[in-house]
Protein backbone atom coordinates (compact mmCIF):
# COMPACT_ATOMS: atom_id res chain seq x y z
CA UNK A 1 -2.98 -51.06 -25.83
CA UNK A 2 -5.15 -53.45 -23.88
CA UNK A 3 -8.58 -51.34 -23.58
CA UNK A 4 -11.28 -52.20 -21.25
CA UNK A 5 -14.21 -52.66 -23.97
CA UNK A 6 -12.07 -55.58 -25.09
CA UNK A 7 -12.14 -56.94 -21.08
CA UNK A 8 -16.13 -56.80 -21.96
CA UNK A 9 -15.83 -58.76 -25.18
CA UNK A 10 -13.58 -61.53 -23.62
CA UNK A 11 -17.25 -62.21 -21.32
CA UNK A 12 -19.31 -61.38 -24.87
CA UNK A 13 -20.81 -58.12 -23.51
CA UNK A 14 -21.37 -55.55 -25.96
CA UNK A 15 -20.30 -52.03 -25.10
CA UNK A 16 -23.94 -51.12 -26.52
CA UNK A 17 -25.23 -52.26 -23.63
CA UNK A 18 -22.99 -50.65 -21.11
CA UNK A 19 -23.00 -47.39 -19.08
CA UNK A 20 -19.83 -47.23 -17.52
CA UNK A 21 -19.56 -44.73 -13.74
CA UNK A 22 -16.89 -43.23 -11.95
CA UNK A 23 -17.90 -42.67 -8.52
CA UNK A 24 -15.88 -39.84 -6.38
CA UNK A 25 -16.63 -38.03 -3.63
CA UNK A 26 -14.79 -34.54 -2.03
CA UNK A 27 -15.85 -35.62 1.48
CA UNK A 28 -17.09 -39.92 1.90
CA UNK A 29 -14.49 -40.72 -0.92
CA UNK A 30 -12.17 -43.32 1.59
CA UNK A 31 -15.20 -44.65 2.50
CA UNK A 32 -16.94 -45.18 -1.26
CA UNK A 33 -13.80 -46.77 -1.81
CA UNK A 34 -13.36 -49.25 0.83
CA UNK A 35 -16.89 -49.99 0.40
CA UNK A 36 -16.56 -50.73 -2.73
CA UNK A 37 -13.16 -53.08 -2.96
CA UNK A 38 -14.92 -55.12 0.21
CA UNK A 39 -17.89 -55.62 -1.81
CA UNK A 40 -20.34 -53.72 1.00
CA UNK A 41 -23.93 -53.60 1.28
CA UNK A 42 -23.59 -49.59 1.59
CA UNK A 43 -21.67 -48.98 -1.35
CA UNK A 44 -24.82 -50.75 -3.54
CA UNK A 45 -27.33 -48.60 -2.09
CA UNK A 46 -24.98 -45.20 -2.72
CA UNK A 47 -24.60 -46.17 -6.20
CA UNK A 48 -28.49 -47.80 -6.97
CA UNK A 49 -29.80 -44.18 -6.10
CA UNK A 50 -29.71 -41.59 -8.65
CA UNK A 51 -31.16 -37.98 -8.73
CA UNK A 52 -30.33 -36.51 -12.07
CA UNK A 53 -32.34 -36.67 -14.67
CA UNK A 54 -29.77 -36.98 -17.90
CA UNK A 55 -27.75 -40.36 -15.78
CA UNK A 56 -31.68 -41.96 -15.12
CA UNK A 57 -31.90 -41.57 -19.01
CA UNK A 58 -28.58 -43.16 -19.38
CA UNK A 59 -29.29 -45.84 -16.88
CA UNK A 60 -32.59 -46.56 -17.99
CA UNK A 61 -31.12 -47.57 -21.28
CA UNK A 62 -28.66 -49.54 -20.34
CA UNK A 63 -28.65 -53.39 -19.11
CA UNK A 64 -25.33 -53.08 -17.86
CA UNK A 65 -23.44 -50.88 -15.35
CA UNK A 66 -19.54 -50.69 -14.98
CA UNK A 67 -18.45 -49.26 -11.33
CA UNK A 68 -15.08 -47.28 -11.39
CA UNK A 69 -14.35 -45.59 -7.88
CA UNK A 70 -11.23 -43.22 -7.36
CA UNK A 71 -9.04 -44.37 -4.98
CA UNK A 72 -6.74 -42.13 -2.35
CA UNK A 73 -3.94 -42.10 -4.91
CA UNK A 74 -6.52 -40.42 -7.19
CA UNK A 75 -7.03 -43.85 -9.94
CA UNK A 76 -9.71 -44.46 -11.86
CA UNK A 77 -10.30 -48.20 -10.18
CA UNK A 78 -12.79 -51.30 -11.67
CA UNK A 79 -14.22 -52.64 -9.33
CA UNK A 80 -17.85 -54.25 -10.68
CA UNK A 81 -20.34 -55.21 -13.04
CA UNK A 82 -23.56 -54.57 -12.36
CA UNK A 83 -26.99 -56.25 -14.26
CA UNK A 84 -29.55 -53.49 -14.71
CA UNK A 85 -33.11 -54.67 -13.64
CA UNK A 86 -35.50 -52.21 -13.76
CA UNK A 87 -35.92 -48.50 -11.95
CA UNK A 88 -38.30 -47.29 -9.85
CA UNK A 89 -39.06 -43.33 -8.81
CA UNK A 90 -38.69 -42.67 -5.25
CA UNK A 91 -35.97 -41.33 -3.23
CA UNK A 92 -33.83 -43.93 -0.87
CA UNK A 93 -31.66 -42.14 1.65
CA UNK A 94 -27.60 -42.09 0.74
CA UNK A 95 -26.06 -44.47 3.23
CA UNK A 96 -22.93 -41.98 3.54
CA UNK A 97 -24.69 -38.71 3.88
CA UNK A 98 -27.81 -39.78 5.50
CA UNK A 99 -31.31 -38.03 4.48
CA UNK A 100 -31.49 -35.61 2.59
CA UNK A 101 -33.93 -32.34 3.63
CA UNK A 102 -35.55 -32.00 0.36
CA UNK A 103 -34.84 -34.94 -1.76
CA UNK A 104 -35.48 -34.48 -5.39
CA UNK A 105 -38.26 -34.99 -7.25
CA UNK A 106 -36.86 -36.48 -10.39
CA UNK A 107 -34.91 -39.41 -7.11
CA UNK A 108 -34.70 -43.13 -9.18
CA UNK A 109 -33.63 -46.15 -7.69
CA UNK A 110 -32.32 -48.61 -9.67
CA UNK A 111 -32.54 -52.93 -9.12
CA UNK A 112 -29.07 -53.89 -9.18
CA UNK A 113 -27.55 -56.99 -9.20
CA UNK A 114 -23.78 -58.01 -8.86
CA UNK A 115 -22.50 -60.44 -11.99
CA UNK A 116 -19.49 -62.49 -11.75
CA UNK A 117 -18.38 -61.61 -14.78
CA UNK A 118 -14.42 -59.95 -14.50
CA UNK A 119 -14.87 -60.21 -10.60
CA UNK A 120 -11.26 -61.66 -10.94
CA UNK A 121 -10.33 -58.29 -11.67
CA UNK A 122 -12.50 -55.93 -9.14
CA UNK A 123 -10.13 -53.05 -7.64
CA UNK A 124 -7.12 -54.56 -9.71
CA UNK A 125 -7.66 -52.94 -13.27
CA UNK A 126 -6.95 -49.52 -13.49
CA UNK A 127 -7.68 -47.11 -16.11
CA UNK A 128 -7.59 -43.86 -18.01
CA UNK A 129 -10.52 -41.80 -17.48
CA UNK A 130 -9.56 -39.20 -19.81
CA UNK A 131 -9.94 -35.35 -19.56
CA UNK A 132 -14.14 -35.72 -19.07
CA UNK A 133 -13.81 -36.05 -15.13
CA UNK A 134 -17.17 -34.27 -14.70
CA UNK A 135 -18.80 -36.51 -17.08
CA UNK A 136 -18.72 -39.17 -14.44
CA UNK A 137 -21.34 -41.61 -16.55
CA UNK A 138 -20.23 -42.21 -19.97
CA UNK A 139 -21.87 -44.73 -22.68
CA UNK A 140 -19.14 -47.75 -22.91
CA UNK A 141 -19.08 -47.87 -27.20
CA UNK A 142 -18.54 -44.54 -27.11
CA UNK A 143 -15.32 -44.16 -24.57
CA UNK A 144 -13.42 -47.23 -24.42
CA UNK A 145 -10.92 -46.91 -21.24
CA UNK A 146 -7.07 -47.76 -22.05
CA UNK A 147 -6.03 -50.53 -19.01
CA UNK A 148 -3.08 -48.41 -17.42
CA UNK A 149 -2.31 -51.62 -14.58
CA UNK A 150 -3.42 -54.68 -13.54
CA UNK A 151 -2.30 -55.27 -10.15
CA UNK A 152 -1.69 -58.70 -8.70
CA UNK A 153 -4.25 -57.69 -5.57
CA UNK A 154 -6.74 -55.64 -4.90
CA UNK A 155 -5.01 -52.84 -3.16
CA UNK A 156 -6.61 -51.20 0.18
CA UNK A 157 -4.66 -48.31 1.81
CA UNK A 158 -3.41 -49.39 5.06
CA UNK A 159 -3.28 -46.85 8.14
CA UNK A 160 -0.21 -44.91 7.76
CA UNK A 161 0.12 -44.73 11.60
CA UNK A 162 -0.10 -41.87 13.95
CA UNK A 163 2.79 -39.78 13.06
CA UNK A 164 2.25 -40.10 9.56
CA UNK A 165 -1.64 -39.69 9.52
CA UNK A 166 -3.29 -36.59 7.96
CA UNK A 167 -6.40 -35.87 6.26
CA UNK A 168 -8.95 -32.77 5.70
CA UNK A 169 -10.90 -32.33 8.80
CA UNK A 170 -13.99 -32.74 7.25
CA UNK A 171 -12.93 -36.42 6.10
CA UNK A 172 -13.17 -37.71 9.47
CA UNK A 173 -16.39 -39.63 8.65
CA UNK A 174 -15.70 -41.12 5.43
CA UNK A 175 -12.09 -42.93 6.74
CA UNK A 176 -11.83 -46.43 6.10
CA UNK A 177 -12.87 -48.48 9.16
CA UNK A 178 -9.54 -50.22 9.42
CA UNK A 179 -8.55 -46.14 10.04
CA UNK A 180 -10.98 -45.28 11.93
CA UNK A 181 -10.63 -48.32 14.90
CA UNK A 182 -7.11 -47.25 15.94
CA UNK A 183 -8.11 -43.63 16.20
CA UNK A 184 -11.07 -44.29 18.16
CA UNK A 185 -8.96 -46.07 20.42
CA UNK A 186 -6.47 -43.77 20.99
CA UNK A 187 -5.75 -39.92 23.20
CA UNK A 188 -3.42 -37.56 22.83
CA UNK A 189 -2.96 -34.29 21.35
CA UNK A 190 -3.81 -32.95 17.78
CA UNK A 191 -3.19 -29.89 15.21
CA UNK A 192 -5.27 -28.15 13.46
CA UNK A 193 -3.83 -25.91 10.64
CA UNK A 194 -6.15 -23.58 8.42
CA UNK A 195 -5.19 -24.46 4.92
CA UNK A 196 -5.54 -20.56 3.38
CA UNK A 197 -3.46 -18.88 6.58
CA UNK A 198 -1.76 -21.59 8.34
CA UNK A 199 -2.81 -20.40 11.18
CA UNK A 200 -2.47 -23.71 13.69
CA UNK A 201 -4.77 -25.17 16.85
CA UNK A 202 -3.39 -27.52 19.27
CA UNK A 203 -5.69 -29.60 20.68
CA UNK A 204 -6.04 -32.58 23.07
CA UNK A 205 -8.30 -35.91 22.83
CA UNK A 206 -9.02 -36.67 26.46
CA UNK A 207 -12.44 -38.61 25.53
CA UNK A 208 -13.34 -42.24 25.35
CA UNK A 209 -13.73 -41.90 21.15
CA UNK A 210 -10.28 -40.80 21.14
CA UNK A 211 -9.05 -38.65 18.78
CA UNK A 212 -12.10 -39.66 16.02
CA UNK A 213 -14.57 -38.76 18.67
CA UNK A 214 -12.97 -35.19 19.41
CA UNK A 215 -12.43 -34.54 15.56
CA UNK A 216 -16.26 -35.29 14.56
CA UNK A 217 -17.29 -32.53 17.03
CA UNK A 218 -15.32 -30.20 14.46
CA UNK A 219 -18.44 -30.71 12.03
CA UNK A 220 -19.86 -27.33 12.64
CA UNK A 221 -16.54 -25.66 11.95
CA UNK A 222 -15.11 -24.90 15.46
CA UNK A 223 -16.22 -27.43 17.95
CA UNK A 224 -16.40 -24.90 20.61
CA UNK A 225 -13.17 -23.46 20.65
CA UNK A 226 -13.00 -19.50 20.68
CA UNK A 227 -10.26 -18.88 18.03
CA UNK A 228 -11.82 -21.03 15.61
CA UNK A 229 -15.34 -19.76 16.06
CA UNK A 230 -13.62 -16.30 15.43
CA UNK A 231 -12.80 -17.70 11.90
CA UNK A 232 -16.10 -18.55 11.08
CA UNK A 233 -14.92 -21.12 8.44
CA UNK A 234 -16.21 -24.54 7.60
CA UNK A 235 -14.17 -27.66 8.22
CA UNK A 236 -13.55 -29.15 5.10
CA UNK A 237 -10.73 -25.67 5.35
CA UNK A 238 -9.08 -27.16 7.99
CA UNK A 239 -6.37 -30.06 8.11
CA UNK A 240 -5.40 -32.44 11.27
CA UNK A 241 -2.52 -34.28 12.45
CA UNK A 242 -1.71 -35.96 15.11
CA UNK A 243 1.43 -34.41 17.31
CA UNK A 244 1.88 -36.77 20.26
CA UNK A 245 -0.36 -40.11 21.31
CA UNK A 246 -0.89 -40.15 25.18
CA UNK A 247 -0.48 -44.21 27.15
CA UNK A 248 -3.69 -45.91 28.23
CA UNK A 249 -2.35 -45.87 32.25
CA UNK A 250 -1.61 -41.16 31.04
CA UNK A 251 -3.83 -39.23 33.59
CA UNK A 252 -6.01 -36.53 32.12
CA UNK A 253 -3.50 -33.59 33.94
CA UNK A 254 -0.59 -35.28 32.25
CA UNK A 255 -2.17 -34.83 28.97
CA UNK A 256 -3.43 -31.52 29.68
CA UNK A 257 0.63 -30.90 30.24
CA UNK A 258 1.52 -32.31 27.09
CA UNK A 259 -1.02 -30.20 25.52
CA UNK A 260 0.48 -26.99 26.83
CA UNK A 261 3.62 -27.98 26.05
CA UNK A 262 2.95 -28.22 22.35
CA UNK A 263 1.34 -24.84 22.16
CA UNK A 264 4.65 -23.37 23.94
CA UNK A 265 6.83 -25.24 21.57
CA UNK A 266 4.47 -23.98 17.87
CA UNK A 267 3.35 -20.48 19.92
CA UNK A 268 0.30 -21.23 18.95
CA UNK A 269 -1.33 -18.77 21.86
CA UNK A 270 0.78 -16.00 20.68
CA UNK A 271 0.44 -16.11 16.71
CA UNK A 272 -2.19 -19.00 16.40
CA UNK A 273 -5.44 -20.32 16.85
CA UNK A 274 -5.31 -20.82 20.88
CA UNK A 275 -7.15 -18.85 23.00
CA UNK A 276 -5.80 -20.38 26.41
């Protein structure tokens, strides 16, 4: 089997040398990942900033790091080598989650720098991992990853459109842009379902940031709705869908009418989340 220490030896790289990372994410994950494949600015500063002490050893030793990020189908995906430069202490703000309110003392940032090296095969190559998900920086000579795929193209997940769109409430920041432009763009009416319960929320976007605008005000867990502040839950417990998109030329009352519609039609007043 084709193993991705031999990859490194076809560009005379020695393993030694090599700290390999798996980046993933619970909440920015999309994002990471688009970053990543479109070779952005953002997704160098996420990964040049490190806060624990045991993977500033590991980097500190190494001259070269290997980028994996997970994609939304859950793969272990290449997609980078990295030249090691030097490291500096200091903290340097994460460009997904912002600034931090006590950043840690023991914050490196690392000097970076892209090499062409198996750039033909960025977010193609896909590998085994192996049980150690937690470990997510391993020493290359040490865990050489079996090459499950080689795709012909990098692959990007396209929007699945509004009917078929669902993700974790708390996801709404980290979608991919190409996600995140049509839902901007677009009103209607939404669900909400509490993952443990089921319980369900119908909801309208009425607002010019469309449905992505309503759904950030969800941060905090209820957005101001009654039944949900009742809960008292955060909302990466909640999933969203969308149930019907509303015309540019739809009046605000005829959405409003749609709305109450849909909480007729899943009784969501009676057993659900609505309060109204």
């Amino acid at each position: 089997m084709l193993t991705f220490n031999a990859l490194l030896a076809a560009v005379n790289i020695e393993p030694e040398v090599v700290r390999l990372v798996r980046h993933r994410d619970p909440k920015y994950n999309r994002a990471i990942y688009d970053d990543a494949v479109r070779r952005h600015a953002r997704f160098e500063q996420y990964q040049s900033v490190q806060g624990s002490p045991r993977v500033i050893s590991m980097l500190r030793t190494a001259q070269v790091l290997v980028a994996f990020v997970v994609d939304p189908r859950g793969e272990t995906v290449f997609v980078g080598l990295w030249r090691v430069r030097g490291v500096k202490s200091g903290y340097v703000s994460d460009p997904y989650r912002g600034p931090v309110p006590v950043p840690s003392k023991s914050s490196a940032s690392f000097d970076l720098q892209r090499m062409p090296e198996l750039d033909e095969y960025a977010g193609r190559v896909i590998v085994d991992w192996g049980g150690g998900g937690r470990a997510w920086v391993q020493y290359a000579h040490r865990r050489d990853k079996p090459i499950l795929e080689l795709r012909r193209k990098a692959v990007e997940e396209s929007f699945p459109g509004f009917a078929r769109f669902t993700c974790r409430l708390d996801e709404v920041d980290g979608l991919p842009m190409t996600w995140q432009e049509p839902l901007r763009g677009t009103r209607g009416i939404y669900l909400l379902v509490e993952r443990a319960t089921g319980a369900q929320y119908v909801g309208s976007a009425t607002g010019s940031g469309g449905f992505l605008g309503r759904w950030k005000q969800y941060a905090n867990g209820h957005g101001g709705n009654a039944g949900l502040r009742e809960l008292m839950l955060d909302a990466h417990e909640y999933d969203v869908c969308i149930l019907e998109t509303a015309g540019s030329g739809a009046e605000l009352e005829d959405v409003y009418a749609i709305e109450t519609l849909w909480k007729q039609k899943l009784g969501s007043r009676a057993r659900g989340l609505n309060r109204n």
